[in-house]
C-alpha atoms as a PDB file:
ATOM      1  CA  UNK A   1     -80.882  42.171 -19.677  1.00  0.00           C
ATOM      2  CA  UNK A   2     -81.949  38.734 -21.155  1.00  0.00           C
ATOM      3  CA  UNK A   3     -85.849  39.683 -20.180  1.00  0.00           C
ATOM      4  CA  UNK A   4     -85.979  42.466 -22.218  1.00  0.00           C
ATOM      5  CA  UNK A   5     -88.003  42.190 -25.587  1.00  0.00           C
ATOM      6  CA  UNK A   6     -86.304  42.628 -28.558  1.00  0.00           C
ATOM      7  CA  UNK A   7     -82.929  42.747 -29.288  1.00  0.00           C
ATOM      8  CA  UNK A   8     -80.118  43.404 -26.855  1.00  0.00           C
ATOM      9  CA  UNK A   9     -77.234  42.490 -28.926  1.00  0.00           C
ATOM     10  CA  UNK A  10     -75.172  45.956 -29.690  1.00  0.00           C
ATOM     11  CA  UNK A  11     -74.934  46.301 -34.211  1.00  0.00           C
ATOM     12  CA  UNK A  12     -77.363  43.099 -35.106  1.00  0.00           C
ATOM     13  CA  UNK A  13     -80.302  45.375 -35.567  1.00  0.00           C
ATOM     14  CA  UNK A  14     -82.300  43.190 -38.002  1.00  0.00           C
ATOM     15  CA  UNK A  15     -81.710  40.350 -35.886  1.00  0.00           C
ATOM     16  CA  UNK A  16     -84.861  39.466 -32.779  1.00  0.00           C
ATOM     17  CA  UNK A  17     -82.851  37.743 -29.860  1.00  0.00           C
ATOM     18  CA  UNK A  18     -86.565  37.579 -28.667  1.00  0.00           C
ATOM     19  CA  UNK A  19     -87.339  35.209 -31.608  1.00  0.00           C
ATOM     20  CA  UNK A  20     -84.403  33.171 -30.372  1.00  0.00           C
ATOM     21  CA  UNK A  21     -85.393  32.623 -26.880  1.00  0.00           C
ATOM     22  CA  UNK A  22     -88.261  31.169 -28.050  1.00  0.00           C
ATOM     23  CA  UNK A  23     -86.509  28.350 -29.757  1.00  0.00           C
ATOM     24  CA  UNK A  24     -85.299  25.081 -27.965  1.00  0.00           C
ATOM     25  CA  UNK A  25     -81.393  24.871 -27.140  1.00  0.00           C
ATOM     26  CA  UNK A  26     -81.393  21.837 -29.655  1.00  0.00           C
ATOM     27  CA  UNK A  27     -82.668  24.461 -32.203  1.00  0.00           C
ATOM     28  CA  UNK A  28     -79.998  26.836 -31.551  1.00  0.00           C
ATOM     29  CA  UNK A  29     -77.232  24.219 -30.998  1.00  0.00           C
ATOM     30  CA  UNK A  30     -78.093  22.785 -34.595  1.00  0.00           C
ATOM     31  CA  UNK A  31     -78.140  26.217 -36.340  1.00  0.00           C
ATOM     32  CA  UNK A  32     -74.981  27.013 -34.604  1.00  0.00           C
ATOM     33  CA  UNK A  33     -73.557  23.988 -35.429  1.00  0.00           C
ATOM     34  CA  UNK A  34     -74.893  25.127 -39.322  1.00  0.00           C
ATOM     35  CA  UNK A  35     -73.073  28.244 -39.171  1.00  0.00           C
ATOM     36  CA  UNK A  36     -70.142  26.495 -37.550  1.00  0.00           C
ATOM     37  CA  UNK A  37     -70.209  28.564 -33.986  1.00  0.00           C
ATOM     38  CA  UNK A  38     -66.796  27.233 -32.187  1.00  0.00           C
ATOM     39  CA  UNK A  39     -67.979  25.629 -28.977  1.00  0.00           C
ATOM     40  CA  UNK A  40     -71.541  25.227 -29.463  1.00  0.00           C
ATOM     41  CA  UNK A  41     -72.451  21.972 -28.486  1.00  0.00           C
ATOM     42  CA  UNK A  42     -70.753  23.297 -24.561  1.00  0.00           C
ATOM     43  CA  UNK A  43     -72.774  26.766 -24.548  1.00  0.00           C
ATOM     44  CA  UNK A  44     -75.756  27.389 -22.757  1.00  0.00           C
ATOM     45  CA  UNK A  45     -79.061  29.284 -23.857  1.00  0.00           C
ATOM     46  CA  UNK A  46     -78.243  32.503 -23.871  1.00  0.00           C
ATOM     47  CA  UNK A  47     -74.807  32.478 -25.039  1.00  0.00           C
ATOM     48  CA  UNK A  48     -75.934  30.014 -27.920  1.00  0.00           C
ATOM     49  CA  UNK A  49     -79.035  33.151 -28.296  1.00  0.00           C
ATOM     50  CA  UNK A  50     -75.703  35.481 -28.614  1.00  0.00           C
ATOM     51  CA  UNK A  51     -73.459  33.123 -30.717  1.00  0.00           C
ATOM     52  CA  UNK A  52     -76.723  32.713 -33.386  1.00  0.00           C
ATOM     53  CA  UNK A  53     -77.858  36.577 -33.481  1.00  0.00           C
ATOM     54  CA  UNK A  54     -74.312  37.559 -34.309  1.00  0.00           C
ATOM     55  CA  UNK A  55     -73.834  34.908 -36.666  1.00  0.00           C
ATOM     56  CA  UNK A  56     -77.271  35.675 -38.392  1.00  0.00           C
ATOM     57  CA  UNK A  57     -76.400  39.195 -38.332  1.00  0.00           C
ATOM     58  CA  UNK A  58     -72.811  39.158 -40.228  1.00  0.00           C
ATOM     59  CA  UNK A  59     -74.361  36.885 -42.918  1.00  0.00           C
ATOM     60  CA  UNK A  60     -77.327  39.439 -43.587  1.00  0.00           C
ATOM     61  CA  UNK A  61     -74.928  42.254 -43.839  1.00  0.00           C
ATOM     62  CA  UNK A  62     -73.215  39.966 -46.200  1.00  0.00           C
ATOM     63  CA  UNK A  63     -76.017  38.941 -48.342  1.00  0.00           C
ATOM     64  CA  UNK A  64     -77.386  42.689 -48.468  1.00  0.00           C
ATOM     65  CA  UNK A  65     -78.205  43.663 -51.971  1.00  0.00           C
ATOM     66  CA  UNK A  66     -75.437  45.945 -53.256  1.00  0.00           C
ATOM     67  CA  UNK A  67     -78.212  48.431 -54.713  1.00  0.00           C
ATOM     68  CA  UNK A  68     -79.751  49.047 -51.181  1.00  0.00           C
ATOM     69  CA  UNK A  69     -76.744  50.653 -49.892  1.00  0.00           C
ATOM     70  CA  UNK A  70     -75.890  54.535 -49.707  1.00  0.00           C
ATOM     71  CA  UNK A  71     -71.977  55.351 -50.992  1.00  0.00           C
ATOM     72  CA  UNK A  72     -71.835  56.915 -47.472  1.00  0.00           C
ATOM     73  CA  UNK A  73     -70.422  53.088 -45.923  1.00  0.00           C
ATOM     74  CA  UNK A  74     -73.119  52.576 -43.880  1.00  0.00           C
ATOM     75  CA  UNK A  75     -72.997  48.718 -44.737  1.00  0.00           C
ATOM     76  CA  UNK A  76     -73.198  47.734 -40.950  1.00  0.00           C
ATOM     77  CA  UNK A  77     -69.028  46.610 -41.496  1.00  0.00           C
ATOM     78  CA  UNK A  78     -66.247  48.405 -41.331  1.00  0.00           C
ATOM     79  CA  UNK A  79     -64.865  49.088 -44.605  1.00  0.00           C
ATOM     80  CA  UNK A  80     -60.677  48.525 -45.160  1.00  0.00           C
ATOM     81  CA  UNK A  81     -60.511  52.339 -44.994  1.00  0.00           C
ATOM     82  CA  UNK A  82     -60.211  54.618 -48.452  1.00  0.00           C
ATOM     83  CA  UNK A  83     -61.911  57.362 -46.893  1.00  0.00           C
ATOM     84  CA  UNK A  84     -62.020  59.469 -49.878  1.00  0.00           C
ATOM     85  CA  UNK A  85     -63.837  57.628 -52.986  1.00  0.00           C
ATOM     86  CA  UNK A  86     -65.972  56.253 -49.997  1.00  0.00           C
ATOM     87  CA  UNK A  87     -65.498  52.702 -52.566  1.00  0.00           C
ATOM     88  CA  UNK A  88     -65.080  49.348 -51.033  1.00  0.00           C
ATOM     89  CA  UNK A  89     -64.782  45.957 -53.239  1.00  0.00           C
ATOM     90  CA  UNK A  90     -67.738  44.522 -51.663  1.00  0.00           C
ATOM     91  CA  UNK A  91     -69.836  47.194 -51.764  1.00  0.00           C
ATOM     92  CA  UNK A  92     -69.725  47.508 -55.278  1.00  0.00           C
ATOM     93  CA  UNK A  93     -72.670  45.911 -57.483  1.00  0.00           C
ATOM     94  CA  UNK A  94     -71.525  42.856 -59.783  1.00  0.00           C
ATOM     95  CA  UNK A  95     -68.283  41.424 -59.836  1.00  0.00           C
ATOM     96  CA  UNK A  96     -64.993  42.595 -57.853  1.00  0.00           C
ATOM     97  CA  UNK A  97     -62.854  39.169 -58.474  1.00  0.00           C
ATOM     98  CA  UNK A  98     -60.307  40.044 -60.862  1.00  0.00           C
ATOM     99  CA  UNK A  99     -60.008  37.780 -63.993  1.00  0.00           C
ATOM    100  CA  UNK A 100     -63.889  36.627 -63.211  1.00  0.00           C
ATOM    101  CA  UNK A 101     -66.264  38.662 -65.862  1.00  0.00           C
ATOM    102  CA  UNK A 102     -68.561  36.454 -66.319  1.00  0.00           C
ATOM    103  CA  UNK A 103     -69.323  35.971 -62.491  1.00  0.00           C
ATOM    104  CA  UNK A 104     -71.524  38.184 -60.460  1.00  0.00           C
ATOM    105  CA  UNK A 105     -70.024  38.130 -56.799  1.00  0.00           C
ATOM    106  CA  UNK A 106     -73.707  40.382 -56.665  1.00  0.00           C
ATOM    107  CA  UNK A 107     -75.600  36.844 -57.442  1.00  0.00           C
ATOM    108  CA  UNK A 108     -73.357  34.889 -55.413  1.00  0.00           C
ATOM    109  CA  UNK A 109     -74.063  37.288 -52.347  1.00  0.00           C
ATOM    110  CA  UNK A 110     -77.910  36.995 -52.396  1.00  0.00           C
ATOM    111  CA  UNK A 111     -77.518  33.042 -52.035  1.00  0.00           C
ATOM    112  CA  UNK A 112     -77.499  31.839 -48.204  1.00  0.00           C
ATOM    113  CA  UNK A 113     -74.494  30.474 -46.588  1.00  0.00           C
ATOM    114  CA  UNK A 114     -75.619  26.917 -46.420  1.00  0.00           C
ATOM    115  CA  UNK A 115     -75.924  27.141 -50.493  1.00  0.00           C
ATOM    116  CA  UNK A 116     -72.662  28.863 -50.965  1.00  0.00           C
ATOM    117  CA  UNK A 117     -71.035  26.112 -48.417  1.00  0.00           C
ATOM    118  CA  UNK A 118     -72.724  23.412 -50.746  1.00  0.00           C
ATOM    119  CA  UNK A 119     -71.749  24.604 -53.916  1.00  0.00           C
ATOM    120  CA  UNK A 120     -68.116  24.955 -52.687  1.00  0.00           C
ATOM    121  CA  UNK A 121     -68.095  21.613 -51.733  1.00  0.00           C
ATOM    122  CA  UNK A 122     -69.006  20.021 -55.440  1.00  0.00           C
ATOM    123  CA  UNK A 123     -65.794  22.404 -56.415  1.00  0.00           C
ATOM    124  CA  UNK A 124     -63.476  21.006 -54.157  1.00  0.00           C
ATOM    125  CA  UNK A 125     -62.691  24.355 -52.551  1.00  0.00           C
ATOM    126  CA  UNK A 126     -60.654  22.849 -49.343  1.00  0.00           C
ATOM    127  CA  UNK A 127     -61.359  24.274 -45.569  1.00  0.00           C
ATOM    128  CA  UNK A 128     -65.223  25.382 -47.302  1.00  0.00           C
ATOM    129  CA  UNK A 129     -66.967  24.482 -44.215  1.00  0.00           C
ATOM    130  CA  UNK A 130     -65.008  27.053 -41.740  1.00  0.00           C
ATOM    131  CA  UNK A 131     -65.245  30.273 -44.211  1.00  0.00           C
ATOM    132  CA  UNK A 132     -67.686  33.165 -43.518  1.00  0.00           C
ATOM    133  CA  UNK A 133     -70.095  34.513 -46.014  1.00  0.00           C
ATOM    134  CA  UNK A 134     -67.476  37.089 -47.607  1.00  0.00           C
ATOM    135  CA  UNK A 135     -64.990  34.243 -48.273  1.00  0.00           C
ATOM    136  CA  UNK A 136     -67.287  31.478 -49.699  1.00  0.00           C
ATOM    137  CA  UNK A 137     -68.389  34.229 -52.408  1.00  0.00           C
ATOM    138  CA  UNK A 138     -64.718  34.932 -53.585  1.00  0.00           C
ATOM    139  CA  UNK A 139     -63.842  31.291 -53.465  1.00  0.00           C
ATOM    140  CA  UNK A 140     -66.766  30.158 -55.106  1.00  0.00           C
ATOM    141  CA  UNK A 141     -66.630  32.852 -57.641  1.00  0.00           C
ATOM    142  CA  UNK A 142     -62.861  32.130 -58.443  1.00  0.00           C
ATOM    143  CA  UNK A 143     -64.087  27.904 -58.846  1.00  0.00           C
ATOM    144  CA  UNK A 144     -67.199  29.177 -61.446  1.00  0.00           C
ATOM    145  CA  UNK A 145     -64.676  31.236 -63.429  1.00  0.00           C
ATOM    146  CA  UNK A 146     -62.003  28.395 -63.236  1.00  0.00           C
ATOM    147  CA  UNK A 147     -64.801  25.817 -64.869  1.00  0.00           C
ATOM    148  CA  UNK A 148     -65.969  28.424 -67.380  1.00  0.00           C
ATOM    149  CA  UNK A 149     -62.297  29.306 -68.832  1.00  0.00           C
ATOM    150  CA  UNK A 150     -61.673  25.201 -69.733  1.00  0.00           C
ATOM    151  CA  UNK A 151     -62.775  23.328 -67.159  1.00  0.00           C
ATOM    152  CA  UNK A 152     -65.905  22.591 -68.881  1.00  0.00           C
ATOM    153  CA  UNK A 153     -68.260  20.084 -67.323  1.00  0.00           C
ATOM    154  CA  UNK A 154     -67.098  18.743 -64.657  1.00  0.00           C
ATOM    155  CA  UNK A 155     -68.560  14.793 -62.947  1.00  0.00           C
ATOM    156  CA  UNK A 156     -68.559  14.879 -59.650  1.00  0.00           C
ATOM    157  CA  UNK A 157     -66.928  11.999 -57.913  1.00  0.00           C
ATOM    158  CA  UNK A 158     -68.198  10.796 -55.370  1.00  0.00           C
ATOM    159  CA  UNK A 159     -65.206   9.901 -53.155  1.00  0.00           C
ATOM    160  CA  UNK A 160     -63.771  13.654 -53.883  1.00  0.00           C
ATOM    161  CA  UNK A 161     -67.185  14.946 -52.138  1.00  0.00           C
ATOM    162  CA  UNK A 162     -66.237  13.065 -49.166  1.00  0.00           C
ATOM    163  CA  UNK A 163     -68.863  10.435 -50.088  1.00  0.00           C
ATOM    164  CA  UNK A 164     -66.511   7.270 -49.802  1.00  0.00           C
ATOM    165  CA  UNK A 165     -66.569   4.765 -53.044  1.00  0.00           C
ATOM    166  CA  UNK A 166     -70.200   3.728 -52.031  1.00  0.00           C
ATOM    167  CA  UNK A 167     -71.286   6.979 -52.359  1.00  0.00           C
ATOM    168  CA  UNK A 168     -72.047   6.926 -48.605  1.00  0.00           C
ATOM    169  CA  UNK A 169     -74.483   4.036 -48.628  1.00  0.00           C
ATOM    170  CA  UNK A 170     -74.495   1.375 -45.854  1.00  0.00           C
ATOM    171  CA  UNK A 171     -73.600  -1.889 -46.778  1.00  0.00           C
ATOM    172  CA  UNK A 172     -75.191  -5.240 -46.147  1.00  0.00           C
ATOM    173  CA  UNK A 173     -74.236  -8.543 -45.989  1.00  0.00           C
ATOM    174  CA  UNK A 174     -75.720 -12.073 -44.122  1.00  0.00           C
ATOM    175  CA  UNK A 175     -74.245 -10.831 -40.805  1.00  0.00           C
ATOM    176  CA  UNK A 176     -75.737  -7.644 -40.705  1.00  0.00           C
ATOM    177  CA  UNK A 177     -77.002  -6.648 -37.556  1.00  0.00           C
ATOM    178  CA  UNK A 178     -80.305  -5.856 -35.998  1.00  0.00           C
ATOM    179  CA  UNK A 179     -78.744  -2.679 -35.079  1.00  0.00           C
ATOM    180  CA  UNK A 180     -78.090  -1.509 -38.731  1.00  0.00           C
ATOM    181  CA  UNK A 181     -81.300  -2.841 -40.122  1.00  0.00           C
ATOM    182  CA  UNK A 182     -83.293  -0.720 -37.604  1.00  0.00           C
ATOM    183  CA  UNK A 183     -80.856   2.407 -38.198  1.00  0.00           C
ATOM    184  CA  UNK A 184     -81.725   5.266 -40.203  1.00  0.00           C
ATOM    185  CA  UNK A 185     -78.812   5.664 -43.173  1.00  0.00           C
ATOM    186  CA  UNK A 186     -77.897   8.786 -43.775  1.00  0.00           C
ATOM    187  CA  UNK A 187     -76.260   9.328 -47.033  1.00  0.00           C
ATOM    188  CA  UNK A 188     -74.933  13.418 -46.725  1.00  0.00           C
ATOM    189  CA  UNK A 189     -74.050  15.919 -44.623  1.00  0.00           C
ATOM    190  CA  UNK A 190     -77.356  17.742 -45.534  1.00  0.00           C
ATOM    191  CA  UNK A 191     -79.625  14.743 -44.006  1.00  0.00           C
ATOM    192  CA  UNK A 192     -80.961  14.828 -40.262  1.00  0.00           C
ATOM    193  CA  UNK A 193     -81.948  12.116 -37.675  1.00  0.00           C
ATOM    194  CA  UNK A 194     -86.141  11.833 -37.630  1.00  0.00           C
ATOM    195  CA  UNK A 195     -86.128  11.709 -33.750  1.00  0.00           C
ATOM    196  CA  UNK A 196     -83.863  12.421 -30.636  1.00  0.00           C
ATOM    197  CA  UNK A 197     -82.264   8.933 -29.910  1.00  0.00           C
ATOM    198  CA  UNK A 198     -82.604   7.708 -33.308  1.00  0.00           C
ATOM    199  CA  UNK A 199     -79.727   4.976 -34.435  1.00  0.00           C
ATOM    200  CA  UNK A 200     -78.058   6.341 -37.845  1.00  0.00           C
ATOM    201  CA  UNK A 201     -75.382   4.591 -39.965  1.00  0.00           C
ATOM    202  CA  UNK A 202     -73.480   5.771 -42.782  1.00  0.00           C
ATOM    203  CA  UNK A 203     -70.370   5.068 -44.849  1.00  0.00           C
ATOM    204  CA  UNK A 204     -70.076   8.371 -45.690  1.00  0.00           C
ATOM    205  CA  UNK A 205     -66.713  10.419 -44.728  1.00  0.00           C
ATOM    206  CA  UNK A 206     -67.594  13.568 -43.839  1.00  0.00           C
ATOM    207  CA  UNK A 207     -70.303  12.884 -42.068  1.00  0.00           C
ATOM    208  CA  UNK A 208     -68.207  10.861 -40.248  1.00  0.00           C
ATOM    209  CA  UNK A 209     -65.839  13.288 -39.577  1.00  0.00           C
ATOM    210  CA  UNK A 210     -67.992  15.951 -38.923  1.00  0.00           C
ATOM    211  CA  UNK A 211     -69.503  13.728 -35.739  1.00  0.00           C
ATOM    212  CA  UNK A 212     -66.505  13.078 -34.907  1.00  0.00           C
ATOM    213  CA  UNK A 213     -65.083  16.510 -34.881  1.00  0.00           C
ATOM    214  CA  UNK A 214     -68.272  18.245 -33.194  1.00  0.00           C
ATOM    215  CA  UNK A 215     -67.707  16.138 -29.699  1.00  0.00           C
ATOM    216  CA  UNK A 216     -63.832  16.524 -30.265  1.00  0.00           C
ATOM    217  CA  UNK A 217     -62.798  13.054 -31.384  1.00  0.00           C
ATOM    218  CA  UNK A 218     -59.635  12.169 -33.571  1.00  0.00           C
ATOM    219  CA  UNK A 219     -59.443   9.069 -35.319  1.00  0.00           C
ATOM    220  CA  UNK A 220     -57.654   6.269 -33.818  1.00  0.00           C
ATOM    221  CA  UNK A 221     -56.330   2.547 -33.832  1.00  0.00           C
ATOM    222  CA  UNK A 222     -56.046   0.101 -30.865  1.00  0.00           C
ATOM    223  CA  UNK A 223     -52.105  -0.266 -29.659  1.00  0.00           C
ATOM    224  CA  UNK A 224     -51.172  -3.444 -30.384  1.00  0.00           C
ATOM    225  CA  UNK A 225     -53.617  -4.624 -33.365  1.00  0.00           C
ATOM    226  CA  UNK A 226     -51.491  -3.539 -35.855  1.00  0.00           C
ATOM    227  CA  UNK A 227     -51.055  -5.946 -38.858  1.00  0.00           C
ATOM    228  CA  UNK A 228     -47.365  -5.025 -40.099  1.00  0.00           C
ATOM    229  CA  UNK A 229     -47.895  -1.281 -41.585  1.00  0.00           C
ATOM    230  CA  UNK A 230     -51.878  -1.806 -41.561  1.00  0.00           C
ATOM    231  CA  UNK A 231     -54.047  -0.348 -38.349  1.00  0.00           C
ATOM    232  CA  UNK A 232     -55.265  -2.573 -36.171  1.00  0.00           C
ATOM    233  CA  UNK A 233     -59.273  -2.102 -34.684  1.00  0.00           C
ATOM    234  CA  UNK A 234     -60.697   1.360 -35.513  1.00  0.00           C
ATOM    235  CA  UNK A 235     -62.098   3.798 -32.913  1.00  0.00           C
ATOM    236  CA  UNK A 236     -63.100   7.052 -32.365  1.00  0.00           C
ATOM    237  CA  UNK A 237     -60.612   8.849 -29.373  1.00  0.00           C
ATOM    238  CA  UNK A 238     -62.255  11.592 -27.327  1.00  0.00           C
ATOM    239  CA  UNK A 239     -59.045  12.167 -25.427  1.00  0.00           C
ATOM    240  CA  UNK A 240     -60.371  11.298 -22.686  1.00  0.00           C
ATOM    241  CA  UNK A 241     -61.218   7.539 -22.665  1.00  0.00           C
ATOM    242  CA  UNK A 242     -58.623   4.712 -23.550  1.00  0.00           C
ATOM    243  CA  UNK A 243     -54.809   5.720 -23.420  1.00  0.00           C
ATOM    244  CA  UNK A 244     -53.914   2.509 -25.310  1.00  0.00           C
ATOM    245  CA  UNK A 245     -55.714   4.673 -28.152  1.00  0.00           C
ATOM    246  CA  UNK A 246     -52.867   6.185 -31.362  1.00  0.00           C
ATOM    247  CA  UNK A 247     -54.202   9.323 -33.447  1.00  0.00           C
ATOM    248  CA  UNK A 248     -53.872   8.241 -36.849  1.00  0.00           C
ATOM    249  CA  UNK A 249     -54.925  10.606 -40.284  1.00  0.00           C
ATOM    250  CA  UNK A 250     -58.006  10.385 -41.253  1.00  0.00           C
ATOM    251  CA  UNK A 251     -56.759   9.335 -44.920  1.00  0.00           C
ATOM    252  CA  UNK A 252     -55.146   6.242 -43.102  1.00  0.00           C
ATOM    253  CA  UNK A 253     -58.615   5.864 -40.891  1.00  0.00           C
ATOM    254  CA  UNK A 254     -60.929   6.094 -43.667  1.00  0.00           C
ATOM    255  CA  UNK A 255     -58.688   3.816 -46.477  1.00  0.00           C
ATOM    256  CA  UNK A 256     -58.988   1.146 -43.402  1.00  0.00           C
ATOM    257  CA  UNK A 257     -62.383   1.962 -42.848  1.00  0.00           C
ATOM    258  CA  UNK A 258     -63.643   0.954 -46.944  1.00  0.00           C
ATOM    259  CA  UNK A 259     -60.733  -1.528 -47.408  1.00  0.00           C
ATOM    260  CA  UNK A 260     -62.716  -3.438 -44.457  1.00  0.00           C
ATOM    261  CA  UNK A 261     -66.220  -2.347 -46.025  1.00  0.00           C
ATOM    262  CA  UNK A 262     -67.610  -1.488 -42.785  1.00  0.00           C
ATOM    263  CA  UNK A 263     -70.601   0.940 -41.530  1.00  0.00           C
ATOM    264  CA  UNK A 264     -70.640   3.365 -38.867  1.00  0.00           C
ATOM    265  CA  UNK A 265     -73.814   2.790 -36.768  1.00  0.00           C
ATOM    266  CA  UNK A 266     -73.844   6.299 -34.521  1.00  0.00           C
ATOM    267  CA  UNK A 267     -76.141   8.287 -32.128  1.00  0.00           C
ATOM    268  CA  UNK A 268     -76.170  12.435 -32.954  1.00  0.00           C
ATOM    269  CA  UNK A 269     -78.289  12.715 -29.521  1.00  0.00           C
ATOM    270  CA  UNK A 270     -79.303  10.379 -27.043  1.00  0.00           C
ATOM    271  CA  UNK A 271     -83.190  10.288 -26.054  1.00  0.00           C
ATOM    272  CA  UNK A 272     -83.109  12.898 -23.251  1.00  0.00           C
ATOM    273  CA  UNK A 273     -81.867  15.435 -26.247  1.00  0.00           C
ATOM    274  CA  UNK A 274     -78.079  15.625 -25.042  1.00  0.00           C
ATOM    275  CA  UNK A 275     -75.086  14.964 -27.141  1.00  0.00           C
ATOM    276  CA  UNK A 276     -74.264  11.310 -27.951  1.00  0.00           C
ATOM    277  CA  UNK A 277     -70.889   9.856 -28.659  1.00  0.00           C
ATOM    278  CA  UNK A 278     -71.947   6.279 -29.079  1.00  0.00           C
ATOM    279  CA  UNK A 279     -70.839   4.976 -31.990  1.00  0.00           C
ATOM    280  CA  UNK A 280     -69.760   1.348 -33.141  1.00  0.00           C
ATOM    281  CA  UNK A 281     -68.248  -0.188 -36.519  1.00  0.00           C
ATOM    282  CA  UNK A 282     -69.721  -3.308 -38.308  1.00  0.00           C
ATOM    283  CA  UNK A 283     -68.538  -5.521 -40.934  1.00  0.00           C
ATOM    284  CA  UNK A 284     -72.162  -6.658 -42.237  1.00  0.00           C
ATOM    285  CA  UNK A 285     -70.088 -10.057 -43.373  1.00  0.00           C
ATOM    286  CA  UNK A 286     -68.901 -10.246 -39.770  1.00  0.00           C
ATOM    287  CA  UNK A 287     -70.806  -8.641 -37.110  1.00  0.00           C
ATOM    288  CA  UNK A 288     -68.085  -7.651 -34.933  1.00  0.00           C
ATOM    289  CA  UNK A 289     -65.746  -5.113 -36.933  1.00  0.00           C
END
């Protein structure tokens, strides 16, 4: 089946699992990591080649132009089911979001899901980054009509964007390490290591948490380094490593994290291409965090 040309996958018809093939596993792992596939980083080639044609698939049926489409429902979905008028919310040009006229869910469709994820983001729009195509746009359309009706111009802060109060910068100090000179800092979710095995550090939260998350990791404290009702040392637990290891929130993780101004010095893949979990946390006024 998999040696076939084309496409094999049954109702992705504009989608070339051929094209796929071609790319490296790293390729597919990172653009099913971008569409946030469930289980990515643990699938192998062809299911990733699966995972990323269906993916692809439901956000081009999403992003279709509303005046391509016959009234007969042949959208490539299945509609909610008023047979008669043959009418369907999203199937409908411009704007089907009650109490938003002066948003075009039409506009809002033609954007990819990346840009829709982004945009969500700046508004605050909670759980953004596990939504499919069809839920960004009404969320996103609800957040432009909210800011339009009173909300006028909103600042972005950067702590609210997951950003930390440094706005995600490393910081230095005269104990800084080698390691965290020779890092690459990575400042948003939307930047990339420049090479397999490269050393990263950031203060920024979600891209902290989003490492985290993608190997499986929960924030933690060391048993027994408490300070009365502050955590004790910081780590990373992947479950499967230290017992003496307590799950804490991330809000308490995080608050610790800045209130101790450290960095996170981290690995997205090691040099042979495979997932990293190293990781370690600096104080750049005191080496050892």
């Amino acid at each position: 089946m998999s040696d076939k040309p084309g496409n094999q996958t049954p109702n992705t018809p504009d989608v070339s699992e051929t094209k796929l093939r071609g790319m490296k596993v790293d390729e597919l792992r990172k653009e099913a990591r971008e569409e946030h596939i469930a289980g990515a980083s643990d699938m192998h080639k062809e299911e990733l080649v699966k995972a990323v044609a269906k993916a692809r698939q439901e956000d081009h049926d999403g992003g279709r132009k509303e005046g391509s489409r016959s009234g007969s429902g042949n959208s490539g979905r299945a509609t909610s089911g008023k047979s008669g008028s043959g009418k369907e919310g999203r199937d409908e040009p411009g704007n089907q979001t009650p109490n938003t006229p002066d948003v075009s869910e039409t506009e809002l469709r033609g954007m990819k899901v990346d840009e829709l994820r982004k945009e969500a983001r700046e508004d605050h729009i909670s759980g953004a980054s596990n939504m499919r195509k069809e839920e960004l746009v009404k969320e996103v359309a609800k957040a432009r009509q909210e800011g339009a009706g009173g909300g006028g111009d909103r600042k972005e802060d950067p702590e609210d964007l997951g950003a930390g109060p440094d706005g995600g910068k490393v910081r230095y100090g005269d104990d800084s390490s080698k390691s965290l000179k020779y890092s690459q800092e990575i400042t948003s979710t939307e930047e990339e290591p420049e090479r397999e095995g490269r050393s990263l550090a950031t203060t920024h939260h979600e891209v902290i948490r989003q490492w985290a998350e993608e190997r499986g990791g929960v924030p933690a404290t060391v048993e027994g380094t408490e300070h009365g009702d502050h955590l004790g040392v910081l780590r990373i637990d992947f479950r499967d490593r230290d017992a003496n290891l307590r799950e804490v929130s991330w809000e308490e993780w995080f608050k610790t994290f800045d209130d101790r101004r450290l960095n996170f010095i981290y690995q997205e893949e090691r040099t042979d291409g495979n997932q990293s979990t190293f990781f370690r946390l600096e104080n750049p006024n005191r080496e050892d965090a």
